[in-house]
N, C-alpha and C. Protein backbone atom coordinates (compact mmCIF):
# COMPACT_ATOMS: atom_id res chain seq x y z
N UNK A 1 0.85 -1.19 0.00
CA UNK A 1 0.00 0.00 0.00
C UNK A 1 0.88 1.24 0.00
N UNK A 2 0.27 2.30 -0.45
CA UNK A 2 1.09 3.18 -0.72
C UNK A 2 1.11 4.10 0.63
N UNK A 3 2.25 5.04 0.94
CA UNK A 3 1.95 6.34 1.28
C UNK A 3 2.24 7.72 1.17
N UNK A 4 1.65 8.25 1.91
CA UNK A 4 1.60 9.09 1.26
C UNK A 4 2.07 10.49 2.34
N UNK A 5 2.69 12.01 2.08
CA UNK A 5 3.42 12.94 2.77
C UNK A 5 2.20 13.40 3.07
N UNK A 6 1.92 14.03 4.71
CA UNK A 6 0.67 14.76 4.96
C UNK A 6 0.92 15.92 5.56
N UNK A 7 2.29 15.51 6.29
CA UNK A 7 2.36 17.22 6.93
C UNK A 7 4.17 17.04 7.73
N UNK A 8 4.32 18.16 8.04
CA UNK A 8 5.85 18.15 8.63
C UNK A 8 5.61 18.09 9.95
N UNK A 9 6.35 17.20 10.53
CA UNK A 9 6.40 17.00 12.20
C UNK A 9 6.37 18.27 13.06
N UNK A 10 7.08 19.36 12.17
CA UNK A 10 6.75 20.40 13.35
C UNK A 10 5.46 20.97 13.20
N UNK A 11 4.71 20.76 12.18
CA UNK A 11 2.92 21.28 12.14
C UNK A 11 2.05 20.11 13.14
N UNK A 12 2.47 19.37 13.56
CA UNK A 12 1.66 18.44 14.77
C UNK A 12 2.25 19.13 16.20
N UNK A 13 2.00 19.43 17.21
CA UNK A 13 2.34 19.72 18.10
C UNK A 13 1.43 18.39 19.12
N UNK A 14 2.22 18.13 20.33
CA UNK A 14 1.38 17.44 21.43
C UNK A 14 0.31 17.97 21.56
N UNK A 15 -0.95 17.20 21.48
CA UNK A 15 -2.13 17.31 21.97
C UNK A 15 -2.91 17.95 20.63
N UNK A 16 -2.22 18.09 19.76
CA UNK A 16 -3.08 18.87 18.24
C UNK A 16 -3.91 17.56 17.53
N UNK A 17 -5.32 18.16 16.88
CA UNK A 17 -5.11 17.01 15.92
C UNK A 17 -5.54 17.96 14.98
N UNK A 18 -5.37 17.41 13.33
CA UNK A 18 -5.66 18.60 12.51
C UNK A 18 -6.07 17.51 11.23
N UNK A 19 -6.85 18.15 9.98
CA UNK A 19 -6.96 17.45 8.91
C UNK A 19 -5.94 17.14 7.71
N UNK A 20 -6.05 16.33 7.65
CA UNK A 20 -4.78 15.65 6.17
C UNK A 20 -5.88 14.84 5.49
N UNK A 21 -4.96 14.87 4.06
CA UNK A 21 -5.50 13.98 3.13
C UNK A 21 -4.25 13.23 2.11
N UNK A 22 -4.32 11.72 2.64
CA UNK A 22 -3.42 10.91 2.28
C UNK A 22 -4.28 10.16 0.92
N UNK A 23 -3.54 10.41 -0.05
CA UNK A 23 -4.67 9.90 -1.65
C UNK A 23 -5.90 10.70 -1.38
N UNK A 24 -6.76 10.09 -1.64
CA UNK A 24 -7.95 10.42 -1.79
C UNK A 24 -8.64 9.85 -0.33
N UNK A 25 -8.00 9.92 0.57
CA UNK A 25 -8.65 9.59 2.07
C UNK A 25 -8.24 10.50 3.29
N UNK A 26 -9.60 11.30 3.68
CA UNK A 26 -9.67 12.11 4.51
C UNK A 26 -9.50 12.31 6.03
N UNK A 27 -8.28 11.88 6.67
CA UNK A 27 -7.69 11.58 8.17
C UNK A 27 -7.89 12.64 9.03
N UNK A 28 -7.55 12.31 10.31
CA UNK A 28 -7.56 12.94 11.51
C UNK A 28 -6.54 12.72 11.99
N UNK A 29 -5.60 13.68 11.74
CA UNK A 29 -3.98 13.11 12.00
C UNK A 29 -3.91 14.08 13.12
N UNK A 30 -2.93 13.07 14.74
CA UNK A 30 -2.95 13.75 15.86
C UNK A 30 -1.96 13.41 16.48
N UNK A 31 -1.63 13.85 17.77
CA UNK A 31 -0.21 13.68 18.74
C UNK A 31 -0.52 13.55 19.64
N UNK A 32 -0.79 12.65 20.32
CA UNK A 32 -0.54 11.92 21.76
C UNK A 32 0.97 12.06 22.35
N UNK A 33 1.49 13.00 23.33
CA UNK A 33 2.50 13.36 23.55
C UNK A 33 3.45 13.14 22.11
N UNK A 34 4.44 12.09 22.38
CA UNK A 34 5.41 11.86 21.31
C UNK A 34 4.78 11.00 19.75
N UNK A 35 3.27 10.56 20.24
CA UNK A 35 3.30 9.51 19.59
C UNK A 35 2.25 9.86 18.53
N UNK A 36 2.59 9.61 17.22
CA UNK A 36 1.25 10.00 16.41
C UNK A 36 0.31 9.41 16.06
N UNK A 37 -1.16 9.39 15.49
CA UNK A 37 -1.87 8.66 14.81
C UNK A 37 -2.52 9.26 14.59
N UNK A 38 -2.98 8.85 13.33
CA UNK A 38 -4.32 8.89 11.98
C UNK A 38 -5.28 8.05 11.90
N UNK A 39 -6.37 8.53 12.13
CA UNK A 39 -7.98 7.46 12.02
C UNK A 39 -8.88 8.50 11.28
N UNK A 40 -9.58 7.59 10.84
CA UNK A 40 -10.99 8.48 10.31
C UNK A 40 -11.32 9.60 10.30
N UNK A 41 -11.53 10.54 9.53
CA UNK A 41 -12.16 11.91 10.10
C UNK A 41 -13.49 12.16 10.43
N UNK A 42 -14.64 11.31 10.57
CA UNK A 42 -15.68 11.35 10.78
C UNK A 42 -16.05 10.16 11.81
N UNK A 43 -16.56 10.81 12.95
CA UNK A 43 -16.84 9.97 14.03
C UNK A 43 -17.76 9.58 13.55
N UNK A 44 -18.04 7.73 13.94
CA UNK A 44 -19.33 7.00 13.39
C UNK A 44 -20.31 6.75 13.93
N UNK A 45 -20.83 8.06 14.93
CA UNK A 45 -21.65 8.52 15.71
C UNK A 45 -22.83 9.31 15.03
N UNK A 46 -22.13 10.62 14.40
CA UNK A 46 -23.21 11.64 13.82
C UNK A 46 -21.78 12.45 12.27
N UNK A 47 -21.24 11.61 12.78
CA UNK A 47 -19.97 12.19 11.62
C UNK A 47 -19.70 13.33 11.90
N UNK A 48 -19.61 13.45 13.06
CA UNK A 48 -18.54 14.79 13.55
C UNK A 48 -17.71 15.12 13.01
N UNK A 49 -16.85 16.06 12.75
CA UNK A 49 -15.69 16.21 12.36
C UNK A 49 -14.50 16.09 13.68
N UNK A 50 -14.10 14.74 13.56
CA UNK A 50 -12.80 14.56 14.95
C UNK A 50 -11.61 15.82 14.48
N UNK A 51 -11.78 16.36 13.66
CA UNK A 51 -10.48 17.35 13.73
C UNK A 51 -10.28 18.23 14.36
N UNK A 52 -12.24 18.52 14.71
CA UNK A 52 -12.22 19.50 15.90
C UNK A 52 -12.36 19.05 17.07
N UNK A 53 -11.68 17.88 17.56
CA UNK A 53 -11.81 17.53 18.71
C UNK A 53 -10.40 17.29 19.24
N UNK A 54 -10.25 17.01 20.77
CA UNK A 54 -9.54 17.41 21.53
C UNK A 54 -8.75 16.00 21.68
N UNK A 55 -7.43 16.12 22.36
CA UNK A 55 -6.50 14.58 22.41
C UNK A 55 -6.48 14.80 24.20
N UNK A 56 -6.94 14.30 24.70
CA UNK A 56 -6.81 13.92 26.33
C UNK A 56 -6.76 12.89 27.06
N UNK A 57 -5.34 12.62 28.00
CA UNK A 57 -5.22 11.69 28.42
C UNK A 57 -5.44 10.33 27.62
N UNK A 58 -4.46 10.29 26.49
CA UNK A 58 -4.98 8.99 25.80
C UNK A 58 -5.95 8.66 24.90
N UNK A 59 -7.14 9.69 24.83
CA UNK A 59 -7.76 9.62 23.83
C UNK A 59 -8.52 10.87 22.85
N UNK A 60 -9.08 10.54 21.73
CA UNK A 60 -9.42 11.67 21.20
C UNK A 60 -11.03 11.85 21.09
N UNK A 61 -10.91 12.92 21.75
CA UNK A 61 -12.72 12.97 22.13
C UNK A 61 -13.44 14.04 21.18
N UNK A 62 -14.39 12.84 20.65
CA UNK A 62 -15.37 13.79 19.53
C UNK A 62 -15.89 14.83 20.51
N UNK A 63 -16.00 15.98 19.42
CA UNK A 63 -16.03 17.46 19.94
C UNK A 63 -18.11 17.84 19.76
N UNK A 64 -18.73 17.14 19.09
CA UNK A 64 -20.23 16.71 19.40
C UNK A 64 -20.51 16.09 20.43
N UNK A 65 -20.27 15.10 20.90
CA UNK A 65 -20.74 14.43 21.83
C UNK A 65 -19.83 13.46 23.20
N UNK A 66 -18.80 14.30 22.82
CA UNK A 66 -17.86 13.65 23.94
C UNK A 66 -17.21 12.20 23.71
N UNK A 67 -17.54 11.55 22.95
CA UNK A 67 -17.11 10.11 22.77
C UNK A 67 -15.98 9.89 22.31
N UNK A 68 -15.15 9.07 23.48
CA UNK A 68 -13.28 8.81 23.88
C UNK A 68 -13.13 7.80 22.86
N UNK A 69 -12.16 7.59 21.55
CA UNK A 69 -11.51 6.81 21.65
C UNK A 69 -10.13 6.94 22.07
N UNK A 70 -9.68 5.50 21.84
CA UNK A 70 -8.42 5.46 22.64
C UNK A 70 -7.53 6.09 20.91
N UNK A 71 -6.23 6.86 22.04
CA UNK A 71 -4.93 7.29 20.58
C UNK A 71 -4.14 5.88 19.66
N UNK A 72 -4.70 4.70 20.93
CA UNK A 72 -3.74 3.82 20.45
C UNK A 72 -4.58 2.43 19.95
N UNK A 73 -5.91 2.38 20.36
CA UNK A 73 -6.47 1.31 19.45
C UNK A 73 -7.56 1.69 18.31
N UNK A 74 -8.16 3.17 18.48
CA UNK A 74 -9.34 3.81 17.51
C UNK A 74 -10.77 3.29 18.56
N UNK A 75 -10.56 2.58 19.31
CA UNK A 75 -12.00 2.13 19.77
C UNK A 75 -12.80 3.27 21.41
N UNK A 76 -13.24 2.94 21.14
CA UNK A 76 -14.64 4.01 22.16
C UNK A 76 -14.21 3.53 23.44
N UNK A 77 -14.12 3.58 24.27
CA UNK A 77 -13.92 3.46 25.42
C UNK A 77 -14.95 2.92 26.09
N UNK A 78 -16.24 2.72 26.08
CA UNK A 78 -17.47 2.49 26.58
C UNK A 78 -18.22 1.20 25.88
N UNK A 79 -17.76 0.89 24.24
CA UNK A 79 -18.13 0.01 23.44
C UNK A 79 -17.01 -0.53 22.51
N UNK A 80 -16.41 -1.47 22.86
CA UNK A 80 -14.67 -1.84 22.32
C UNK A 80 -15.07 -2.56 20.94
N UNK A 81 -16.46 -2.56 20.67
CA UNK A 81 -16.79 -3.04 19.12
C UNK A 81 -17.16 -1.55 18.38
N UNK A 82 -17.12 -0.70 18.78
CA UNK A 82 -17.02 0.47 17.88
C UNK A 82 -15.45 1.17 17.80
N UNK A 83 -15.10 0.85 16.69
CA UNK A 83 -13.63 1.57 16.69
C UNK A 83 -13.61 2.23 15.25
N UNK A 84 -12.69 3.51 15.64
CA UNK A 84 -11.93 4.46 13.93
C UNK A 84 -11.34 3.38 13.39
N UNK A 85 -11.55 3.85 11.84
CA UNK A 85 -10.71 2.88 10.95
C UNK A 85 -8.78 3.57 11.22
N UNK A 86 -7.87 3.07 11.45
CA UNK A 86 -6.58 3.65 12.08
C UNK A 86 -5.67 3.73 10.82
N UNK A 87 -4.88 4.21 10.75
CA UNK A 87 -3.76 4.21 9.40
C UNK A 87 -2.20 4.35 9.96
N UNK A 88 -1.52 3.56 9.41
CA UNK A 88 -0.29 3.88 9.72
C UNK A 88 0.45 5.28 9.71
N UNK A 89 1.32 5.04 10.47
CA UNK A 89 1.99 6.73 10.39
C UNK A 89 3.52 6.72 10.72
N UNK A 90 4.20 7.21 9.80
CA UNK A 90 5.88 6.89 9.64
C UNK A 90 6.42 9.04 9.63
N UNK A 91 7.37 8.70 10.14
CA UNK A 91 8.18 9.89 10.07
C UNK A 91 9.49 9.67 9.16
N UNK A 92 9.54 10.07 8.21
CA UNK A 92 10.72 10.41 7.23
C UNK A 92 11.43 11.62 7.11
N UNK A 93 12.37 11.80 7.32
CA UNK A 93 12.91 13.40 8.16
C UNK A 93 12.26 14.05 8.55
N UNK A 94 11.50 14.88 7.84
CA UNK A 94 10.95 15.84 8.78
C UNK A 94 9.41 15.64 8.24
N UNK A 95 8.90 14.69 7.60
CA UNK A 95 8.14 14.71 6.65
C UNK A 95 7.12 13.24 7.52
N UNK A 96 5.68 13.46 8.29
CA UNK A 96 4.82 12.85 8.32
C UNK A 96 4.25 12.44 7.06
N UNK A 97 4.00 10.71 7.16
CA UNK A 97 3.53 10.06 5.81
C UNK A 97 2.32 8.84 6.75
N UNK A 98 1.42 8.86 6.19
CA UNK A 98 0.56 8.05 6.40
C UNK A 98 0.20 7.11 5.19
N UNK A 99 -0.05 5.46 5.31
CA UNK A 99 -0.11 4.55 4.40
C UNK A 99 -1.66 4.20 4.73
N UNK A 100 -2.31 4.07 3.15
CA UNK A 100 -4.15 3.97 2.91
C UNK A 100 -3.57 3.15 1.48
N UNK A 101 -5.06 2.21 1.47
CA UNK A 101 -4.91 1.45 0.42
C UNK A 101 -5.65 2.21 -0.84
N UNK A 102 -4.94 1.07 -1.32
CA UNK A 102 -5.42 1.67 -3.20
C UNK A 102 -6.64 2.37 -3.39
């Protein structure tokens, strides 16, 4: 699978999450202290936009209705069968790249 450049490590700051688009797929790319990840941009709640939502303590909480997932598995905290679809995420110098299929 391919990937693809979404943003430079210094445009993520701890606790940011912001929108990217890797191909033609619309992420929620974020920073959990050191650590990054990309899931879905639409919570599968009411399709919030998670970009405007917040990274706390571990998870990223839709900014409609409060609902935690975790930074490190995509799943809800309350229902572990509802989870973000997650995408890989690599740092190449200075250059965030996230991998989505064909």
């Amino acid at each position: 699978m391919p990937w693809f450049p979404v943003a430079k490590l210094a445009e993520v700051r701890a606790g940011d999450v912001i929108a990217a688009t890797a191909g033609e797929t619309e992420v929620a790319l974020g920073r959990d202290g050191e650590r990054l990840f990309a899931v879905q941009r639409a919570c599968p709640h009411q399709k919030g936009d998670l970009t405007n939502g917040i990274v706390a303590r571990g998870h990223l909480v839709c900014p409609h209705h409060g609902w935690r997932f975790s930074t490190t598995t995509g799943c809800l905290d309350t229902a572990s069968n509802v989870c973000l679809v997650r995408y890989p995420v690599r740092v190449t110098g200075d250059q965030i790249e996230i991998e989505v299929g064909t």
